[in-house]
Protein backbone atom coordinates (compact mmCIF):
# COMPACT_ATOMS: atom_id res chain seq x y z
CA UNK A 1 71.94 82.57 62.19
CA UNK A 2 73.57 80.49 65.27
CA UNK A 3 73.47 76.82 64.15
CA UNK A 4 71.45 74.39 66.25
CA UNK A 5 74.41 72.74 67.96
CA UNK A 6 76.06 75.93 68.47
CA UNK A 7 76.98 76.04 72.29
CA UNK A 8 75.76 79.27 73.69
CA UNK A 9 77.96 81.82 75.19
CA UNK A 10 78.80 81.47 78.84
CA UNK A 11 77.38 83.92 80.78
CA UNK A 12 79.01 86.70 83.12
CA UNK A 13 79.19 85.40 86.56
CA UNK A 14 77.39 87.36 89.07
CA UNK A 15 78.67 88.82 91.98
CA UNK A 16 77.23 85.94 94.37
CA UNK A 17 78.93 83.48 91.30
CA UNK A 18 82.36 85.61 91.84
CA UNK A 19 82.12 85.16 95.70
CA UNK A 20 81.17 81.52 96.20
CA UNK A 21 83.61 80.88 93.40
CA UNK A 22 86.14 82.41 95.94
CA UNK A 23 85.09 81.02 99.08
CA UNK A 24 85.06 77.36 97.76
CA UNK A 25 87.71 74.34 99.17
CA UNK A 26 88.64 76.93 102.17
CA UNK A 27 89.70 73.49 103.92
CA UNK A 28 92.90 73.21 101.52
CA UNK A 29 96.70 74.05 102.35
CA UNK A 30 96.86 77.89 102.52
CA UNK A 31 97.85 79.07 98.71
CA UNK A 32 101.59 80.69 98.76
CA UNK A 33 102.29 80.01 102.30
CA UNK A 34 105.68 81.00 101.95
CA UNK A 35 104.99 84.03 99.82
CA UNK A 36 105.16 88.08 101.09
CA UNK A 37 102.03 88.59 99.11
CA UNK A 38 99.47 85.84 98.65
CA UNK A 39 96.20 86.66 96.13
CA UNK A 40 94.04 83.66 96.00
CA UNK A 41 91.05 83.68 93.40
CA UNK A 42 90.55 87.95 94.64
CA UNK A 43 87.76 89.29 93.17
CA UNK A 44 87.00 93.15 93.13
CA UNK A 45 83.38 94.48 92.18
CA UNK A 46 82.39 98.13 91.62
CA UNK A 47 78.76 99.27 91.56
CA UNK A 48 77.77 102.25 90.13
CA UNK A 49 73.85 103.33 89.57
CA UNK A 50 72.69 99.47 89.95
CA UNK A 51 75.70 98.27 86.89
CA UNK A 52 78.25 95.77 88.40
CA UNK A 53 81.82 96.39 87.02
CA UNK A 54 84.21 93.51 87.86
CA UNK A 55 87.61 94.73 87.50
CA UNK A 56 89.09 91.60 89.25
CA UNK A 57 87.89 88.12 88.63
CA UNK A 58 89.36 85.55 90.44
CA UNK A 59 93.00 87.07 90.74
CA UNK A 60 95.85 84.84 91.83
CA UNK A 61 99.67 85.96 92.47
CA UNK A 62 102.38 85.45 94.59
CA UNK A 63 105.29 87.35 95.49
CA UNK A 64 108.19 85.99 97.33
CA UNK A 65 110.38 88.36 100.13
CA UNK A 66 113.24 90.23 97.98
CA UNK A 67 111.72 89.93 94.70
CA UNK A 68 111.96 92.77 91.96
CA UNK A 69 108.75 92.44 90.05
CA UNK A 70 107.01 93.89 87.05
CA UNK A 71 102.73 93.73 86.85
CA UNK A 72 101.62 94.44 83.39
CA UNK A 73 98.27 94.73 81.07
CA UNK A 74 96.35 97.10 78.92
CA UNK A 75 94.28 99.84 80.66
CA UNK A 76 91.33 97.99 82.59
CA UNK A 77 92.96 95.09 82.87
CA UNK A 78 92.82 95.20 86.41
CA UNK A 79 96.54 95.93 87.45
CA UNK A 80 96.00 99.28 89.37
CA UNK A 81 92.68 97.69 91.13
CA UNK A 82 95.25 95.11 92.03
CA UNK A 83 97.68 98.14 93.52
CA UNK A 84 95.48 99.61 95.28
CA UNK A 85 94.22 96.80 97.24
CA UNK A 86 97.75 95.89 98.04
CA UNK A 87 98.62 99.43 99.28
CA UNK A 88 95.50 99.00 101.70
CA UNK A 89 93.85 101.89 99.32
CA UNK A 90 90.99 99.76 98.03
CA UNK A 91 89.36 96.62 99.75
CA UNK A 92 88.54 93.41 97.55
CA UNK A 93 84.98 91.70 97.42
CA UNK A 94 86.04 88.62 98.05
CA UNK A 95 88.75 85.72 97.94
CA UNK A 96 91.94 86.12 99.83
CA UNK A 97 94.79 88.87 100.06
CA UNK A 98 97.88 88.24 102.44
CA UNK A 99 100.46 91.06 102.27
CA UNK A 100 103.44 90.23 104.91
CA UNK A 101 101.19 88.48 107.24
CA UNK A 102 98.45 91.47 107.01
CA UNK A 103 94.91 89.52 105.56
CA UNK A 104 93.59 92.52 103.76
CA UNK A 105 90.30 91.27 104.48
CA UNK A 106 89.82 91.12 107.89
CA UNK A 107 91.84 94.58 108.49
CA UNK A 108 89.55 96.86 110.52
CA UNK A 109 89.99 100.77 109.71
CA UNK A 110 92.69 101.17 112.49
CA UNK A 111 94.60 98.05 111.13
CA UNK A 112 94.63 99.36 107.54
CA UNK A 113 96.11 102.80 108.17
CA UNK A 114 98.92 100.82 110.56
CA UNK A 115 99.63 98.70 107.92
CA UNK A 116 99.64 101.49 105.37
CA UNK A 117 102.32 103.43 107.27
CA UNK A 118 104.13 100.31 108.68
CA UNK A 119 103.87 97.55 106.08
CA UNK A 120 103.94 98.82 102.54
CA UNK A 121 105.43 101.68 100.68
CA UNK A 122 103.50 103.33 97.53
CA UNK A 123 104.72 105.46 94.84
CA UNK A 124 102.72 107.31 92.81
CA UNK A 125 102.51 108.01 88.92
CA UNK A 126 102.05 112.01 89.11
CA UNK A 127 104.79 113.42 91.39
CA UNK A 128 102.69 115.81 93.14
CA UNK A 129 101.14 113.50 94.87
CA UNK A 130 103.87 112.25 96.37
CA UNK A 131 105.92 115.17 97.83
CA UNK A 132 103.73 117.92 100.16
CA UNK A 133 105.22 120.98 98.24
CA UNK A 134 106.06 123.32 101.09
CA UNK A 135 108.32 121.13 102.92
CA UNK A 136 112.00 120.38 101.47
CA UNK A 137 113.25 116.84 101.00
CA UNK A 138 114.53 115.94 104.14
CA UNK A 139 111.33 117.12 105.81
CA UNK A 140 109.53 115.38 103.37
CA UNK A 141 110.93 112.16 104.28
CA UNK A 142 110.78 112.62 108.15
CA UNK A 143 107.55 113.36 108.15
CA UNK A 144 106.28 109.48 107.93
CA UNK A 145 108.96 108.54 110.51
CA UNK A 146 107.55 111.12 112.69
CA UNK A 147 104.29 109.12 112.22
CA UNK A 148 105.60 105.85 112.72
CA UNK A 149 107.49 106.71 115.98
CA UNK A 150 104.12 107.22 116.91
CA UNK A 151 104.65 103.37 118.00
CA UNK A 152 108.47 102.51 117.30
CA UNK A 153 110.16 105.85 119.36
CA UNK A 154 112.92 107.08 117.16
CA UNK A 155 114.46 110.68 118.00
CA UNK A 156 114.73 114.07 115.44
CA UNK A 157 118.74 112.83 115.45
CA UNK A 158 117.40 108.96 113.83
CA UNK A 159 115.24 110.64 111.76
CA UNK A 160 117.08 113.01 110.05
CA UNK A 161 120.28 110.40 109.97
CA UNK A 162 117.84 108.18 108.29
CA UNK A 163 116.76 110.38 105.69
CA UNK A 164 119.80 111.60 104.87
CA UNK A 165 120.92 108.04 104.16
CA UNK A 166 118.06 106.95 101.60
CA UNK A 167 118.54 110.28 100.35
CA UNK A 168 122.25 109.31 99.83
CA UNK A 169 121.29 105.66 98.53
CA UNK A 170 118.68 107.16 95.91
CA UNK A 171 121.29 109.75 94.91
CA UNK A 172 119.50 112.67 95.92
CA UNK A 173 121.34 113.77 98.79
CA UNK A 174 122.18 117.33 97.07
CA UNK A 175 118.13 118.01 96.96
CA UNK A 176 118.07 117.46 101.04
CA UNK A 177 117.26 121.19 101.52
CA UNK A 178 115.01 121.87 98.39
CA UNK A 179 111.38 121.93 98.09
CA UNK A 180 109.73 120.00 95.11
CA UNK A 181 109.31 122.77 92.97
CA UNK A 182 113.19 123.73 92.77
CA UNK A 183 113.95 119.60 91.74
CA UNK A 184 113.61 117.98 88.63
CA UNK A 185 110.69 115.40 88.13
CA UNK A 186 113.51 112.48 88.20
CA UNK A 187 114.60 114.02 91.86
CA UNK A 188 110.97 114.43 92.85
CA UNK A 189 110.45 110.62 91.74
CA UNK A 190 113.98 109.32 93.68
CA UNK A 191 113.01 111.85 96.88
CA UNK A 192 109.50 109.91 96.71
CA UNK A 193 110.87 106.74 96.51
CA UNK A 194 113.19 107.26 99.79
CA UNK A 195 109.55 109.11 101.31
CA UNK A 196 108.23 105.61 100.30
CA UNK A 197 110.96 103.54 101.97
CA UNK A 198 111.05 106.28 105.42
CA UNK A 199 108.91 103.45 107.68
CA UNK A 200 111.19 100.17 106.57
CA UNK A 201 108.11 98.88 104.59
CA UNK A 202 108.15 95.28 103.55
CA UNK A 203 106.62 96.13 100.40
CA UNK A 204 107.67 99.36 97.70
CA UNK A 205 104.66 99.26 95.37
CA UNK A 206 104.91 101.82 92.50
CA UNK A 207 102.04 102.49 90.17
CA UNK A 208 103.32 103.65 86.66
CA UNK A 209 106.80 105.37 88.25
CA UNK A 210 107.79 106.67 85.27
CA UNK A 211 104.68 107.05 83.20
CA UNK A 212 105.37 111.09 82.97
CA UNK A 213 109.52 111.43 82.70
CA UNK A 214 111.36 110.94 79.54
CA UNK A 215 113.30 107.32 79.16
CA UNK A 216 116.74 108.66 80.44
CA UNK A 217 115.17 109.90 83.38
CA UNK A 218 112.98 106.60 83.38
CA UNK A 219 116.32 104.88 83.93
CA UNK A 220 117.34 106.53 86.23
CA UNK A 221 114.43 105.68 88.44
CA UNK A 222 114.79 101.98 87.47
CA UNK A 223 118.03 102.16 88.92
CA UNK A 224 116.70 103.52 92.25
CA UNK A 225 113.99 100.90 93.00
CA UNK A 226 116.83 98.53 92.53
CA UNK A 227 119.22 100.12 94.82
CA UNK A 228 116.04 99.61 97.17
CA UNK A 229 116.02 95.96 96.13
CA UNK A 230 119.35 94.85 95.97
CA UNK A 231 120.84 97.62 99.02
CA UNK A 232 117.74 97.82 101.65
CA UNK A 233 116.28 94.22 100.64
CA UNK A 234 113.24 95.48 99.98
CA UNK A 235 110.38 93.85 97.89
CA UNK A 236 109.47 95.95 95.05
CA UNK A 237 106.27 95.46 92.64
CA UNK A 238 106.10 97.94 89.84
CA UNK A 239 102.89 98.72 87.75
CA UNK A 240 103.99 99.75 84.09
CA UNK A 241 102.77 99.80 80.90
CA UNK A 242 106.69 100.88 79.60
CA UNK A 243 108.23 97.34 78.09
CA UNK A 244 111.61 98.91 78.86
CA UNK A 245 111.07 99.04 82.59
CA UNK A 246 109.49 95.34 82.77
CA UNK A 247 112.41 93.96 80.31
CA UNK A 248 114.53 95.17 83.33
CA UNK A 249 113.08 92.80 86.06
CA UNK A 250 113.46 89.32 86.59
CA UNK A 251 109.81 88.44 86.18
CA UNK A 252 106.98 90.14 84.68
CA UNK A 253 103.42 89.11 85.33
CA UNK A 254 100.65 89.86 82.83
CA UNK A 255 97.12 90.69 83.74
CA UNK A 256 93.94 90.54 81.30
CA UNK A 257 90.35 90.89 82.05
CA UNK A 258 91.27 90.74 85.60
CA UNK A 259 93.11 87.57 86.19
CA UNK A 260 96.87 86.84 85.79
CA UNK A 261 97.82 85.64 82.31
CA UNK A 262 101.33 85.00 81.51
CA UNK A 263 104.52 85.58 83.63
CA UNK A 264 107.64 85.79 81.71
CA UNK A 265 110.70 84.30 83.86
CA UNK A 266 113.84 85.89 83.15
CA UNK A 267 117.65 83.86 83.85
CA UNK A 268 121.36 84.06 83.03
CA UNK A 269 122.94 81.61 81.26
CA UNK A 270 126.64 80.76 81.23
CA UNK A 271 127.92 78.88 78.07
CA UNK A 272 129.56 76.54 79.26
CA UNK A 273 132.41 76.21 76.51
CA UNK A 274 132.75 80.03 76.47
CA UNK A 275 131.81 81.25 79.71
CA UNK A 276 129.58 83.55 77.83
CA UNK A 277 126.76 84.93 80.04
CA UNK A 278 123.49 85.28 78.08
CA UNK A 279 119.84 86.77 79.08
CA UNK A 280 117.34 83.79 78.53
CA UNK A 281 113.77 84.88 78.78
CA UNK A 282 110.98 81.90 79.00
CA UNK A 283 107.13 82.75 78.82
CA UNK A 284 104.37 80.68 80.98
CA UNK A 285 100.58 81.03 80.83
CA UNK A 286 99.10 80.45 84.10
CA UNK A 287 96.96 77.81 84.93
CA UNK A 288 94.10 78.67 87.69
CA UNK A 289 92.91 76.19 90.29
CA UNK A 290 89.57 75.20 87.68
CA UNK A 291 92.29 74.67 84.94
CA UNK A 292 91.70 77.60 83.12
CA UNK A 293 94.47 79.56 81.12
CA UNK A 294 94.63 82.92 78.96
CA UNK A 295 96.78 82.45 75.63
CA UNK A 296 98.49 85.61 74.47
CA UNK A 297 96.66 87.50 71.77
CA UNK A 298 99.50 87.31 69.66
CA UNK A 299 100.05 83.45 70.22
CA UNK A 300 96.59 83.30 68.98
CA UNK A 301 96.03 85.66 66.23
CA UNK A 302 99.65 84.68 64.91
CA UNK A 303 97.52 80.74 64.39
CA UNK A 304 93.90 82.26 63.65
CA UNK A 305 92.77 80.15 67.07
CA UNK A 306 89.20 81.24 67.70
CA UNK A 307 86.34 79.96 69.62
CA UNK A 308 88.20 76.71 69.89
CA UNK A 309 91.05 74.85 69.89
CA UNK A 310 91.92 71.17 69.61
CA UNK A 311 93.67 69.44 72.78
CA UNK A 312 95.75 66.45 72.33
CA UNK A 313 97.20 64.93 75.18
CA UNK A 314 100.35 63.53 75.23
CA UNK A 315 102.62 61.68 77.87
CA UNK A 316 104.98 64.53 79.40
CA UNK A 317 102.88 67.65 78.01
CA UNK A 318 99.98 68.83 76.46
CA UNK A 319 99.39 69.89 72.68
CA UNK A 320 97.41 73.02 71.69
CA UNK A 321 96.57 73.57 68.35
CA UNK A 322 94.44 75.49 65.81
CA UNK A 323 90.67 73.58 65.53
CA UNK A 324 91.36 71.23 62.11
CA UNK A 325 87.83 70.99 61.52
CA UNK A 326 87.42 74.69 60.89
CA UNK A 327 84.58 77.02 62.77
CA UNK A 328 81.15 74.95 62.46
């Protein structure tokens, strides 16, 4: 039985709660002015047979220009809703979404396939959808120049002089000539990552890039959204639920129940008696613009905080601890 001065448990915001929520203090500084990509309190509703799923709940995130990133999160969390609005393959209910100067918002049809061939580069998971099997890799790769000529006139000489250099870069210039069924699924991924990078995108998203190749091969594809990174300059976001990959980045950003959670901030460190260089890896929750932050389960479970916990604030920080009065 719930004791009498039990508070009762909040309930799920509604989809008008979710938008006003969003929509609020519109008058303030723009959020991540400087960023590439800007999320600010994004919310993303599906509807099916009259039930309201919210996969997104107030999202926020920033990206800066030339950043190699790592999104992360159980399944449902909300990270691949998150990729797909960002790759202009999925529209959000409501708050804000800023990719390179593109509001994802506003786009019209016309503006959204633009900015999916001009703006931003995707990578898929499964490798078939990446590559159209009956043309080779070259062809492959041409083919979205040939579509964004359409507007910026490049010649067949540019186009195949550009392929055959990300083909180089990615280290898959001996597959030029072959279709996808005579490569290996680590060729197919580096020949989709080059497909990816064809139009000069701002953005390379990749959702799960190495979800079905073995961990050598996994490195190997690591190493060629880096090359992107470090050699073309582009901004990469990967999507992975493989620790290895996201150990590999600089920062990782955690997603749960549809908002970011932690972001783990990764920096070398030179001793300065031994010129030693040393990995240091530091772990923030993040704090949304109505306070709220998400623990990590195993911060949590590791203290048995439940239901509460007690605050205690102090003059440079704040203390979070374990309720000392027990559960009432």
């Amino acid at each position: 039985m719930t004791p009498p001065d039990a508070p009762s448990p909040a309930p799920t915001p509604t989809l008008a709660e979710l938008e006003r929520r969003a929509t609020v203090h519109r008058d303030r500084p723009a959020y991540g002015h400087d960023a590439l990509i800007t999320c600010d309190r994004l919310v993303r509703v599906f509807s099916t047979d009259g039930v309201e799923v919210q996969a997104l709940q107030g999202l926020d995130l920033l990206v800066r220009q030339g950043e190699l990133m790592a999104l992360v999160g159980a399944s449902g969390s909300g990270k691949s809703t998150l990729m797909n609005i960002l790759a202009g393959l999925d529209e959000p209910t409501a708050g804000a979404a800023k990719v390179a100067g593109h509001d994802l918002l506003t786009m019209t049809a016309k503006d959204r396939l633009r900015y999916r061939r001009e703006a931003v580069g995707f990578v898929w998971q499964q490798t078939s959808r990446n590559l159209l099997p009956y043309l080779t890799a070259t062809q492959n790769v041409v083919l979205p120049m040939q579509l964004h000529g359409r507007t910026h006139k490049t010649n067949k000489a540019q186009q195949a002089a550009r392929a055959d250099e990300l083909l180089a870069v990615l280290g898959v210039a001996d597959c030029r000539d072959r279709r996808p069924r005579q490569m290996s699924g680590g060729q197919q991924q580096r020949v989709a990552i080059a497909v990816a990078l064809a139009g000069n995108p701002k953005v390379l998203l990749a959702d799960e890039p190495t979800g079905e190749l073995d961990s050598h091969t996994g490195e190997q594809i690591f190493a060629a959204f880096r090359t992107a990174n470090e050699e073309l300059g582009t901004t990469v976001v990967i999507v992975t639920h493989d620790q290895t990959v996201a150990n590999e980045v600089r920062r990782t950003v955690a997603i749960r129940d549809g908002r970011t959670s932690t972001e783990v901030l990764r920096h070398t460190h030179v001793d300065a008696a031994t010129g030693q260089e040393s990995l240091v890896s530091r772990e923030y929750a993040m704090l949304d613009r109505a306070g709220r932050l998400q623990l990590p389960v195993e911060y949590t479970e590791s203290l048995g905080m439940r239901d509460r916990v007690l605050l205690e604030l102090e003059e440079d920080h704040i203390e979070i601890r374990p309720d000392d009065q027990g559960h009432r």
